[in-house]
PDB file of N, CA and C in Angstrom:
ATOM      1  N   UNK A   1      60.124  -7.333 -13.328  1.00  0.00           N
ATOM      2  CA  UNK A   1      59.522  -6.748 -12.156  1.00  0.00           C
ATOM      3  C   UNK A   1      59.915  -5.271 -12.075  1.00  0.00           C
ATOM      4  N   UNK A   2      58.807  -4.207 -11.813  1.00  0.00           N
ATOM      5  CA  UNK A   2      58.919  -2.737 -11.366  1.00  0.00           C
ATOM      6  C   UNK A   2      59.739  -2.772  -9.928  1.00  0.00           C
ATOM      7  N   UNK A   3      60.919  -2.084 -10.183  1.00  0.00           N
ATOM      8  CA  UNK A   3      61.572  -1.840  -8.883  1.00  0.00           C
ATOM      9  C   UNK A   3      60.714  -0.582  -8.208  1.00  0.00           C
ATOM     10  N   UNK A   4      61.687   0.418  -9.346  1.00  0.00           N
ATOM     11  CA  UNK A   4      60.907   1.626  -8.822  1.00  0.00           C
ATOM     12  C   UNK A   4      60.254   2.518  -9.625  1.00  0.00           C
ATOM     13  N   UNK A   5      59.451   3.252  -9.004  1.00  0.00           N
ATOM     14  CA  UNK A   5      58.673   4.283 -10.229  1.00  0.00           C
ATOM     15  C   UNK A   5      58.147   5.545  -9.654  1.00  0.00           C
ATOM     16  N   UNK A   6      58.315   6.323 -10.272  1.00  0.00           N
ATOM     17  CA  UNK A   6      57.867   7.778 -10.548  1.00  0.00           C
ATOM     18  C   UNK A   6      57.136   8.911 -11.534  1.00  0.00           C
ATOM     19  N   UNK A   7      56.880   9.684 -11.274  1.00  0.00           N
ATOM     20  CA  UNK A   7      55.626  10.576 -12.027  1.00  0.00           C
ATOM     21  C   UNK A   7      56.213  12.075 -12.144  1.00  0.00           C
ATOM     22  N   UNK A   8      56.707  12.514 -12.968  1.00  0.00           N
ATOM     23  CA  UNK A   8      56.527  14.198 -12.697  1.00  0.00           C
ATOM     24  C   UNK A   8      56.008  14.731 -14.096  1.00  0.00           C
ATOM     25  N   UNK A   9      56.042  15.855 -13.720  1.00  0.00           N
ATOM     26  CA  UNK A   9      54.824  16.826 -15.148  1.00  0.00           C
ATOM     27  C   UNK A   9      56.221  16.835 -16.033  1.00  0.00           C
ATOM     28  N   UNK A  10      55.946  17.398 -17.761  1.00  0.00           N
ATOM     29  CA  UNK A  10      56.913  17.538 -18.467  1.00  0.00           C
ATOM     30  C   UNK A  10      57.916  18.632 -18.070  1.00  0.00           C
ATOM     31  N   UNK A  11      57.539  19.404 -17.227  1.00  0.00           N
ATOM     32  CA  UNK A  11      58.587  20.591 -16.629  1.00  0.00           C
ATOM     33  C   UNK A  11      59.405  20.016 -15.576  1.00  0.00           C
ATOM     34  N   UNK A  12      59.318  18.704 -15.043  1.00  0.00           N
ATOM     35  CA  UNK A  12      59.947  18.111 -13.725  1.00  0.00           C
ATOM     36  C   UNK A  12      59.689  18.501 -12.577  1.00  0.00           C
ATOM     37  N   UNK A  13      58.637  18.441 -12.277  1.00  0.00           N
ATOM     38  CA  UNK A  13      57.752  18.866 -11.001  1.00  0.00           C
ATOM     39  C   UNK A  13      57.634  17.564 -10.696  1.00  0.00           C
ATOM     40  N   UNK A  14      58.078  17.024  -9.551  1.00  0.00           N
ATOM     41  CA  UNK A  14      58.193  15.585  -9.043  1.00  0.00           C
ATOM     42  C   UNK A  14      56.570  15.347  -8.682  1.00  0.00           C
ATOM     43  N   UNK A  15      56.130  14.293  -8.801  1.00  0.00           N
ATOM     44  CA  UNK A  15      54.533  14.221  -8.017  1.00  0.00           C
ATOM     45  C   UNK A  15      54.720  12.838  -7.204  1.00  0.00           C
ATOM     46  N   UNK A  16      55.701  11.969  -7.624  1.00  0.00           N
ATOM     47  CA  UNK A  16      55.505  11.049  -6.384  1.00  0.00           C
ATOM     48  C   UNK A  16      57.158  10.109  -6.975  1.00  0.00           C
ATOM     49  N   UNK A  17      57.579   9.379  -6.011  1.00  0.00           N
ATOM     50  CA  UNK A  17      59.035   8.536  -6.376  1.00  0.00           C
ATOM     51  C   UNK A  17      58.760   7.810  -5.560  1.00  0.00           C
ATOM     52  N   UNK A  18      58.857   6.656  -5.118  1.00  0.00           N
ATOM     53  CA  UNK A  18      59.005   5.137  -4.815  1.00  0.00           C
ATOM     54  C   UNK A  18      59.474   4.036  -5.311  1.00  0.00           C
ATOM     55  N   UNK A  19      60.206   3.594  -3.894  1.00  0.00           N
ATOM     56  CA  UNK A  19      60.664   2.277  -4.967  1.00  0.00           C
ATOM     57  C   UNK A  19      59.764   1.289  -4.081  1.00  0.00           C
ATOM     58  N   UNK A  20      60.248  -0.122  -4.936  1.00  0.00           N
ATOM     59  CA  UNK A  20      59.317  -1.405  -4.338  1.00  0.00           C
ATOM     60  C   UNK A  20      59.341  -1.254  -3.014  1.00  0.00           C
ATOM     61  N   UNK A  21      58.658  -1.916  -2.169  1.00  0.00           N
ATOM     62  CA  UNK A  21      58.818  -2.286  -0.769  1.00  0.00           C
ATOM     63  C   UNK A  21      59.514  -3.550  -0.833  1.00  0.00           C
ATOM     64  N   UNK A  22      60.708  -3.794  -0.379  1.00  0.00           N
ATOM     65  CA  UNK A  22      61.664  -4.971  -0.485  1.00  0.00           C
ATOM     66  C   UNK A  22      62.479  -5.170  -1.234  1.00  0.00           C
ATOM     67  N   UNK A  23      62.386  -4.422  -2.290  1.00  0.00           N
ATOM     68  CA  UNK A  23      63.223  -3.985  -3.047  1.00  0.00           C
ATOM     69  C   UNK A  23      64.632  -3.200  -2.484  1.00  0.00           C
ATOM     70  N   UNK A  24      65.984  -3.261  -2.903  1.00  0.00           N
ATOM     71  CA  UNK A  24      67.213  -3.203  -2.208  1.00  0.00           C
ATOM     72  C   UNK A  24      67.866  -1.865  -3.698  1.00  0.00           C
ATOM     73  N   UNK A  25      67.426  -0.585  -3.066  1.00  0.00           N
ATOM     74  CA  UNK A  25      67.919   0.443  -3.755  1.00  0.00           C
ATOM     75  C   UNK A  25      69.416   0.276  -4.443  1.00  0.00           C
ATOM     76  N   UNK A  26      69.693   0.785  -5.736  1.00  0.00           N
ATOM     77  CA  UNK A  26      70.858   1.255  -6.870  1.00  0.00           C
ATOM     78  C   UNK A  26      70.908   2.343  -7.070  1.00  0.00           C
ATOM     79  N   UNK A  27      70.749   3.112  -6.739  1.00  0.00           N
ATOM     80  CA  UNK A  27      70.820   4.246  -6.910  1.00  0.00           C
ATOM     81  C   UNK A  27      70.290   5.190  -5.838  1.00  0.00           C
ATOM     82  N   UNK A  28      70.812   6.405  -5.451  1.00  0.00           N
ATOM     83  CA  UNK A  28      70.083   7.241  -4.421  1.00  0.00           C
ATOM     84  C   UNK A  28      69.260   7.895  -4.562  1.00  0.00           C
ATOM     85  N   UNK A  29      68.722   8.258  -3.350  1.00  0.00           N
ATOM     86  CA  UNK A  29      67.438   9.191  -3.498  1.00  0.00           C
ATOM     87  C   UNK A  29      67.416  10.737  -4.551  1.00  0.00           C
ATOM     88  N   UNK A  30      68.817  10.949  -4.057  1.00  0.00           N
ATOM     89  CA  UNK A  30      68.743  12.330  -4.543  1.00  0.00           C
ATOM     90  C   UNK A  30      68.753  11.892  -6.213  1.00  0.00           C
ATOM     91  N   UNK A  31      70.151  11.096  -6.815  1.00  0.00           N
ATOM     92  CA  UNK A  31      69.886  10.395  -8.087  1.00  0.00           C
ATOM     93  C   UNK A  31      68.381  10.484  -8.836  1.00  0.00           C
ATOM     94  N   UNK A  32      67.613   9.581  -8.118  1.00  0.00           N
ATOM     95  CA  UNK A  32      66.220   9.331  -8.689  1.00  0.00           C
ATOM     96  C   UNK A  32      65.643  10.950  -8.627  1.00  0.00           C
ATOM     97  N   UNK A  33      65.193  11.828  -7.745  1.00  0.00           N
ATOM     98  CA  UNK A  33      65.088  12.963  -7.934  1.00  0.00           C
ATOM     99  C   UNK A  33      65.563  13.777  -9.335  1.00  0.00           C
ATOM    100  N   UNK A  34      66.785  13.480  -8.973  1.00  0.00           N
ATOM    101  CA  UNK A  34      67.269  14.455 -10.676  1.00  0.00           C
ATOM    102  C   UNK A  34      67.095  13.579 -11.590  1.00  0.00           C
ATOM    103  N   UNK A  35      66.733  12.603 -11.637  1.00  0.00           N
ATOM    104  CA  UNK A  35      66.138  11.934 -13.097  1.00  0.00           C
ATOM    105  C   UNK A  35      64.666  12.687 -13.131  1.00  0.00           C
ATOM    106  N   UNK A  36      64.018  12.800 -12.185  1.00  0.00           N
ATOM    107  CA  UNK A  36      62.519  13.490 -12.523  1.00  0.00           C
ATOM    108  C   UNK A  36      62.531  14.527 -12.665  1.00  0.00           C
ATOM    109  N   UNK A  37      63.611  15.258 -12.174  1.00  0.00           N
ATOM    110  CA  UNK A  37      63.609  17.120 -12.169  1.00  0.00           C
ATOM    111  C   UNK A  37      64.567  17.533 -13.424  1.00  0.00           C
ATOM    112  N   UNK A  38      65.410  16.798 -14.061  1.00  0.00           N
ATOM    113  CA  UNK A  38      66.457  16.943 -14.812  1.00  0.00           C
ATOM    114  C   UNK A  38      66.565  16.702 -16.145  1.00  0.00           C
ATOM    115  N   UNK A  39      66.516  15.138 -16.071  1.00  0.00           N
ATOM    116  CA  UNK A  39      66.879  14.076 -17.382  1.00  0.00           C
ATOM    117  C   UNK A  39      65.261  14.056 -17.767  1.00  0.00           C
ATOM    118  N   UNK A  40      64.644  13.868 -17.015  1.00  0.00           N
ATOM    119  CA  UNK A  40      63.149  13.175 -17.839  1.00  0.00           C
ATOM    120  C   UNK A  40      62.758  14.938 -18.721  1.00  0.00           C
ATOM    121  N   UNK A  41      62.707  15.877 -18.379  1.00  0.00           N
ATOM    122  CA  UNK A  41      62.616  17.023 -19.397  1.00  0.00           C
ATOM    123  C   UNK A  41      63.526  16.861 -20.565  1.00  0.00           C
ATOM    124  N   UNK A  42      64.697  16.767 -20.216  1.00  0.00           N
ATOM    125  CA  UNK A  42      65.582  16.898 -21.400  1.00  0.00           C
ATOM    126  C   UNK A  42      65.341  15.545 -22.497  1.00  0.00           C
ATOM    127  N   UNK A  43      65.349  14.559 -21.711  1.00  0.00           N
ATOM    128  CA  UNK A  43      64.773  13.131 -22.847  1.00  0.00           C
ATOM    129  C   UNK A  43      63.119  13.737 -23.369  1.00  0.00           C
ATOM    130  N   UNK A  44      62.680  13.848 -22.896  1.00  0.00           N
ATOM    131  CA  UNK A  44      61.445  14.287 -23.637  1.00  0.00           C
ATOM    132  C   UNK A  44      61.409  15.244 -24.669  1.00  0.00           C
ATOM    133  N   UNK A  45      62.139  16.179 -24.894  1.00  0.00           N
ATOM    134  CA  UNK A  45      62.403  17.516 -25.627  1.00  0.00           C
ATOM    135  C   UNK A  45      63.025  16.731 -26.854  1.00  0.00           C
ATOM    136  N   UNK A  46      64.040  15.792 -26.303  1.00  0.00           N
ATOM    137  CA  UNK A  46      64.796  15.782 -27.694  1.00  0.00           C
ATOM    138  C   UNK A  46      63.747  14.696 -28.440  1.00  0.00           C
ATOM    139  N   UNK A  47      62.966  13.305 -27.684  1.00  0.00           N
ATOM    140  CA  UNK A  47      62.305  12.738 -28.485  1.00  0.00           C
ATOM    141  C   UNK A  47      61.033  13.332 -28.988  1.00  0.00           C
ATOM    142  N   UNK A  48      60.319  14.332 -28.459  1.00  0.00           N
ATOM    143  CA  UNK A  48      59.376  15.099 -28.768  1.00  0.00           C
ATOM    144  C   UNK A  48      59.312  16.159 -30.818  1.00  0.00           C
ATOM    145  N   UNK A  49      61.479  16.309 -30.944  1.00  0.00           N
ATOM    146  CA  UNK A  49      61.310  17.216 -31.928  1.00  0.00           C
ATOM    147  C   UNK A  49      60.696  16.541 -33.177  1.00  0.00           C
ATOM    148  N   UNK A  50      61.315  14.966 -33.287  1.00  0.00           N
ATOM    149  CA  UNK A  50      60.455  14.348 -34.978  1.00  0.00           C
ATOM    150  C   UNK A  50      58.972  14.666 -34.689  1.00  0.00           C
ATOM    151  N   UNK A  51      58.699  15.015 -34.161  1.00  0.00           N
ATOM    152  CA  UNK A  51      57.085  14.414 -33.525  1.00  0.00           C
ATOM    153  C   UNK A  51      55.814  14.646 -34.611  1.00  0.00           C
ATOM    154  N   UNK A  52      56.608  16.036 -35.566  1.00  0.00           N
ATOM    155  CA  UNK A  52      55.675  16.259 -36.744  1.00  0.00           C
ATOM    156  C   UNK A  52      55.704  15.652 -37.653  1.00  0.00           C
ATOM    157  N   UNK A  53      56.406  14.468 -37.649  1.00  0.00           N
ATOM    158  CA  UNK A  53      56.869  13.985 -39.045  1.00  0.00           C
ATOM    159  C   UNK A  53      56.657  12.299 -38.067  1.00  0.00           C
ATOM    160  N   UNK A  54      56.664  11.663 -37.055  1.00  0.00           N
ATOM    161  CA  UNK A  54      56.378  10.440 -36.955  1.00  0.00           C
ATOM    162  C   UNK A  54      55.221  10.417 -35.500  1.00  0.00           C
ATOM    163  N   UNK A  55      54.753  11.478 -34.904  1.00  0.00           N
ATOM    164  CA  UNK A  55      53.968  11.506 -34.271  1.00  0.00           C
ATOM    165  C   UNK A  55      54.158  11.444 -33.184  1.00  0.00           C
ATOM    166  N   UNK A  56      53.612  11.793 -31.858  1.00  0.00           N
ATOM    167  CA  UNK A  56      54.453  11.736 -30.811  1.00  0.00           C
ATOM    168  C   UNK A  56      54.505  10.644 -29.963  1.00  0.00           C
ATOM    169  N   UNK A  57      55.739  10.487 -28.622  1.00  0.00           N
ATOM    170  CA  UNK A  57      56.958   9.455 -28.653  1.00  0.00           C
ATOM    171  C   UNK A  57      55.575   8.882 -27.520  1.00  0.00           C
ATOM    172  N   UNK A  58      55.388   7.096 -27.676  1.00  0.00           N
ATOM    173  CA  UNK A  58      54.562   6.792 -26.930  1.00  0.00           C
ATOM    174  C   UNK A  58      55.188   6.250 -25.358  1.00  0.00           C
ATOM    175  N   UNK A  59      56.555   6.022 -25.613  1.00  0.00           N
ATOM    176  CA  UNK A  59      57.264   4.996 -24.903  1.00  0.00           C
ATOM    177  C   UNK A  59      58.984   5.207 -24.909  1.00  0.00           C
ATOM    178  N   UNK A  60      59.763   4.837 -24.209  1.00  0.00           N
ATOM    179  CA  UNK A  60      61.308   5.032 -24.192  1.00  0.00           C
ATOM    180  C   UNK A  60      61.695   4.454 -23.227  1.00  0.00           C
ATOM    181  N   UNK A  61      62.655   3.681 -23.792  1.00  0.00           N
ATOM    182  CA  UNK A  61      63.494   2.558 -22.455  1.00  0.00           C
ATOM    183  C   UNK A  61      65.460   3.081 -23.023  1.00  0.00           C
ATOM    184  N   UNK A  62      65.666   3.052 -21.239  1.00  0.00           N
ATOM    185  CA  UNK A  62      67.237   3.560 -21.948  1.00  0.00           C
ATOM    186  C   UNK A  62      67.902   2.029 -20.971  1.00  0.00           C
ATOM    187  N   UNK A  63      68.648   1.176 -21.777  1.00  0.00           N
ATOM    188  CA  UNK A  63      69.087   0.310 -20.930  1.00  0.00           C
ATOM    189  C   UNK A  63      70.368   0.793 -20.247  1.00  0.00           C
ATOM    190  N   UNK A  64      70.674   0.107 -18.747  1.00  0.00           N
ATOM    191  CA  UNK A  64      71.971   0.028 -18.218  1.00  0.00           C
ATOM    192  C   UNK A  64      72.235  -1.544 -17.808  1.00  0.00           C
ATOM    193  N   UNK A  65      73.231  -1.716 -17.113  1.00  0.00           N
ATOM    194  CA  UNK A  65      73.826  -2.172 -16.781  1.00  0.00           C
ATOM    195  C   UNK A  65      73.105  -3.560 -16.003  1.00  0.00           C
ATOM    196  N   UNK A  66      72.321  -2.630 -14.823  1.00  0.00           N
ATOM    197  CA  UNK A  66      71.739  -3.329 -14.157  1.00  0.00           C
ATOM    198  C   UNK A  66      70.085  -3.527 -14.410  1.00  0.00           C
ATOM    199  N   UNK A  67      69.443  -2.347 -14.747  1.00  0.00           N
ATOM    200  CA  UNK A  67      68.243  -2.067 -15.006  1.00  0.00           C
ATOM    201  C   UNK A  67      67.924  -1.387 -16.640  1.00  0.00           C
ATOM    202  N   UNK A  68      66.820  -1.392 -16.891  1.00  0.00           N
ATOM    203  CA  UNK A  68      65.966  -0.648 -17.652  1.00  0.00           C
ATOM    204  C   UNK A  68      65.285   0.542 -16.764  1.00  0.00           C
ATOM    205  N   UNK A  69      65.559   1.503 -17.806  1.00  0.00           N
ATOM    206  CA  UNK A  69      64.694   2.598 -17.428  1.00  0.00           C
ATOM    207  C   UNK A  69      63.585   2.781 -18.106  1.00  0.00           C
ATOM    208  N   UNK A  70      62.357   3.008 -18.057  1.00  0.00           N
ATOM    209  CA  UNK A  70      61.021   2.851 -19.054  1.00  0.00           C
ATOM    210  C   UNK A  70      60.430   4.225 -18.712  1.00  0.00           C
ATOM    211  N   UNK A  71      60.223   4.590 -19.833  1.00  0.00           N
ATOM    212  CA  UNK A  71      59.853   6.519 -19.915  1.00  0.00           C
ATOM    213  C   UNK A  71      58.325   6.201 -20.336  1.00  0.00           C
ATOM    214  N   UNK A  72      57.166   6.292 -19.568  1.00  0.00           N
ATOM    215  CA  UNK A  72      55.778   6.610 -20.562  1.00  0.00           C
ATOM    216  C   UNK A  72      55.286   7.822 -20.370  1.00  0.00           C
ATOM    217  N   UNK A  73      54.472   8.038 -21.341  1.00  0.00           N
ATOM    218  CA  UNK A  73      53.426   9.745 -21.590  1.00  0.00           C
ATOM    219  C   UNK A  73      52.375   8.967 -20.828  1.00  0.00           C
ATOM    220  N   UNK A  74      51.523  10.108 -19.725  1.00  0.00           N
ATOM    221  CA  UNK A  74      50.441   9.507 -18.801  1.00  0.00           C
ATOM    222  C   UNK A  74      50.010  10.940 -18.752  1.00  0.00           C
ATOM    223  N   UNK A  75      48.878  11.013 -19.822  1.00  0.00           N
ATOM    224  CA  UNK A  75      48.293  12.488 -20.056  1.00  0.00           C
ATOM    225  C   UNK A  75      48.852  13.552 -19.771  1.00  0.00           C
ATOM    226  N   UNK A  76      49.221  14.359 -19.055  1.00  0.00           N
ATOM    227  CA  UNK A  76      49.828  15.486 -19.132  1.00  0.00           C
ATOM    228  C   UNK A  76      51.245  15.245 -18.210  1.00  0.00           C
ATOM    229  N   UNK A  77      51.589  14.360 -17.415  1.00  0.00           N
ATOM    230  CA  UNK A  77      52.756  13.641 -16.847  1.00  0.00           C
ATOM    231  C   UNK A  77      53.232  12.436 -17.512  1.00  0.00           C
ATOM    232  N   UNK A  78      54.516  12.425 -17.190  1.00  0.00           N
ATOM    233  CA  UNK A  78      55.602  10.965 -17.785  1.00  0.00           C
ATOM    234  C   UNK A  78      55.764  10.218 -16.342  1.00  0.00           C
ATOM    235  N   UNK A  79      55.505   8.827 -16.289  1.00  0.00           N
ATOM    236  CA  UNK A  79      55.558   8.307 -15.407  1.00  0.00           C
ATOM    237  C   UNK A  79      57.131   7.389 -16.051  1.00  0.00           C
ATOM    238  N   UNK A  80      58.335   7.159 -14.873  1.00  0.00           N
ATOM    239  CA  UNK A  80      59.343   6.701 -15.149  1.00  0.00           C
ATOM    240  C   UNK A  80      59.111   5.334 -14.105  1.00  0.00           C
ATOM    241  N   UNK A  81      59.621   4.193 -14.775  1.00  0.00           N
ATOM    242  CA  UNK A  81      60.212   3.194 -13.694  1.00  0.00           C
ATOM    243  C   UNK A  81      61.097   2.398 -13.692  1.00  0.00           C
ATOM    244  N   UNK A  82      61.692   1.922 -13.101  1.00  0.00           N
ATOM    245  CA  UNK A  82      62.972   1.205 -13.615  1.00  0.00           C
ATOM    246  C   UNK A  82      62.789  -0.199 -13.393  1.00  0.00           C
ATOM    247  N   UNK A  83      63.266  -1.163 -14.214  1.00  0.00           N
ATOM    248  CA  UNK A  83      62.677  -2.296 -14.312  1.00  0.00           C
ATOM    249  C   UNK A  83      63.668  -4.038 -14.327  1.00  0.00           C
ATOM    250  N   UNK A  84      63.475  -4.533 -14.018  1.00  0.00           N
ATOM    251  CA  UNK A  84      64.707  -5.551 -13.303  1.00  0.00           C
ATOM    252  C   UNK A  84      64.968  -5.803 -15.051  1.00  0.00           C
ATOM    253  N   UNK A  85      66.595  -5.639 -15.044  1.00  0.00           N
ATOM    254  CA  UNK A  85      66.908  -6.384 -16.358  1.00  0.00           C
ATOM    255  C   UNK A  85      66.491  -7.433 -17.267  1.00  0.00           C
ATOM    256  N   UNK A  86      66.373  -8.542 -16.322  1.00  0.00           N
ATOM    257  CA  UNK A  86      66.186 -10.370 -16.442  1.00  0.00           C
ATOM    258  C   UNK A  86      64.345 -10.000 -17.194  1.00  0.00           C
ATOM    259  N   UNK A  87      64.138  -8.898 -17.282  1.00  0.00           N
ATOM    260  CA  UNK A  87      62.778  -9.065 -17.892  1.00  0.00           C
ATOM    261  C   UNK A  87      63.125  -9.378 -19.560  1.00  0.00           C
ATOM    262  N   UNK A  88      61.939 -10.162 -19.926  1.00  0.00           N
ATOM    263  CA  UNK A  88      62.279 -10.385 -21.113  1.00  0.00           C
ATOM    264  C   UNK A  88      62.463  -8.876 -22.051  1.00  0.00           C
ATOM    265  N   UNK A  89      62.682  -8.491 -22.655  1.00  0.00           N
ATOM    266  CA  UNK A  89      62.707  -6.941 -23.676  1.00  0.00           C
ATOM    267  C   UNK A  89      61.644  -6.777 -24.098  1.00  0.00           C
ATOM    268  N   UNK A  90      60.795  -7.704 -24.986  1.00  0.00           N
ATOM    269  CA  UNK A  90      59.689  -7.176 -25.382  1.00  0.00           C
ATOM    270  C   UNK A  90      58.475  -7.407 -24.579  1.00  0.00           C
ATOM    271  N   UNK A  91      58.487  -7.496 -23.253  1.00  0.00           N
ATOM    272  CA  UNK A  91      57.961  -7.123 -22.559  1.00  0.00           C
ATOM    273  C   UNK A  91      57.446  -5.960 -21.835  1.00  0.00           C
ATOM    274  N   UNK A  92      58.623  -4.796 -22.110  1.00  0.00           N
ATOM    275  CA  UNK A  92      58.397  -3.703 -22.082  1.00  0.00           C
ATOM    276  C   UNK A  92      57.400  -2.219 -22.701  1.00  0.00           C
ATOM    277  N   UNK A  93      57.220  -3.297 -23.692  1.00  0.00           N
ATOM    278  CA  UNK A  93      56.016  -2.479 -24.396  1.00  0.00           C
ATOM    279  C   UNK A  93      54.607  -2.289 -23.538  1.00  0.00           C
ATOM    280  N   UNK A  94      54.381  -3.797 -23.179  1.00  0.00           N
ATOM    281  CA  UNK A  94      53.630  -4.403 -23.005  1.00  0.00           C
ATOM    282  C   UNK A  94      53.036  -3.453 -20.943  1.00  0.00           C
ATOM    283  N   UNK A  95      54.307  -3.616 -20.572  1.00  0.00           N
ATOM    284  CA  UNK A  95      53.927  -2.534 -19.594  1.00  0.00           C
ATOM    285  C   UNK A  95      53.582  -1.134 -19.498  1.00  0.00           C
ATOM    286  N   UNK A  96      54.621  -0.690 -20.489  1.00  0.00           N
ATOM    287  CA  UNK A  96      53.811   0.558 -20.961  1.00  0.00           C
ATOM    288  C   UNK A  96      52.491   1.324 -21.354  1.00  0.00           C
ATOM    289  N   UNK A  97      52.076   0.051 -22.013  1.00  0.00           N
ATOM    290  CA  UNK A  97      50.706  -0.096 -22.470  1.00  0.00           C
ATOM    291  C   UNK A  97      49.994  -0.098 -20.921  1.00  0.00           C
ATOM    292  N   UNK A  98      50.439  -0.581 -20.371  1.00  0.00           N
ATOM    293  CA  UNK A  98      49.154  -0.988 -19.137  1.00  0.00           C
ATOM    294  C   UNK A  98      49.776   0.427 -17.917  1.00  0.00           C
ATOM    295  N   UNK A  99      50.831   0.722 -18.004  1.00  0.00           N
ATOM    296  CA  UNK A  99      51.000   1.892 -17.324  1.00  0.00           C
ATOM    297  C   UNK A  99      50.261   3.146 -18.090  1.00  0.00           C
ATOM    298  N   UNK A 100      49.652   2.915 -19.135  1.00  0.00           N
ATOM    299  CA  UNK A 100      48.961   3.977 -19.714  1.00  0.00           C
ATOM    300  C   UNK A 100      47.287   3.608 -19.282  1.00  0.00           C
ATOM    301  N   UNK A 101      47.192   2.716 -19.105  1.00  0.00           N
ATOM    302  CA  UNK A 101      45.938   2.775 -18.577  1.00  0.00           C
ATOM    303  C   UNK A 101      45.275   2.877 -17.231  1.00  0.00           C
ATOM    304  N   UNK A 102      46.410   2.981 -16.284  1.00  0.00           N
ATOM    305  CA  UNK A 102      46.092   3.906 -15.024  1.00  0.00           C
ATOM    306  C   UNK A 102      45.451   5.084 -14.940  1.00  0.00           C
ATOM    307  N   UNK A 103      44.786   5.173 -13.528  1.00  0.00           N
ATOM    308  CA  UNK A 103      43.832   6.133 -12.918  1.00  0.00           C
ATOM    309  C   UNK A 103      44.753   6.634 -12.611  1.00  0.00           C
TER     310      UNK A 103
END
């Protein structure tokens, strides 16, 4: 299950952050902020450099503790969300895929 999710451009220009409705926050607001203004540029840069030699990065999950973090490319923005552990793993593709096919 998507806890929470967010959108900013590759420069970290936030465009939207939410978490579930009923969902019981891990992290703070400001936290989630600097993952969109901060970390999501810098993870992108570094998976972006093979990019001439294996093409560029479609997808990126960084696990913790409690959650998955799931990184997708969504045309000219990366949409981030974090995702209940207990999901199976290769399931994650599988959302990605369908988070790419959003309006």
């Amino acid at each position: 299950m998507i806890r929470w999710a967010g959108m900013a451009t590759r420069k970290g220009e936030v465009l939207f952050a939410q978490m579930r409705p009923g969902i019981k926050t891990i992290t703070d607001q400001e936290e989630d902020k600097l993952l969109l203004e901060l970390r999501l540029p810098l993870l992108l840069e570094m998976g972006e450099r093979p990019s001439q030699w294996s093409g560029p990065p479609e997808f990126a999950v960084v696990g913790y503790g409690k959650f998955f973090e799931l990184y997708v490319s969504h045309g000219d923005n990366i949409v981030v969300a974090t995702v209940d552990k207990s999901i199976q793993f290769q399931l994650l593709s599988e959302i990605a895929n369908k988070i790419k096919t959003l309006q």
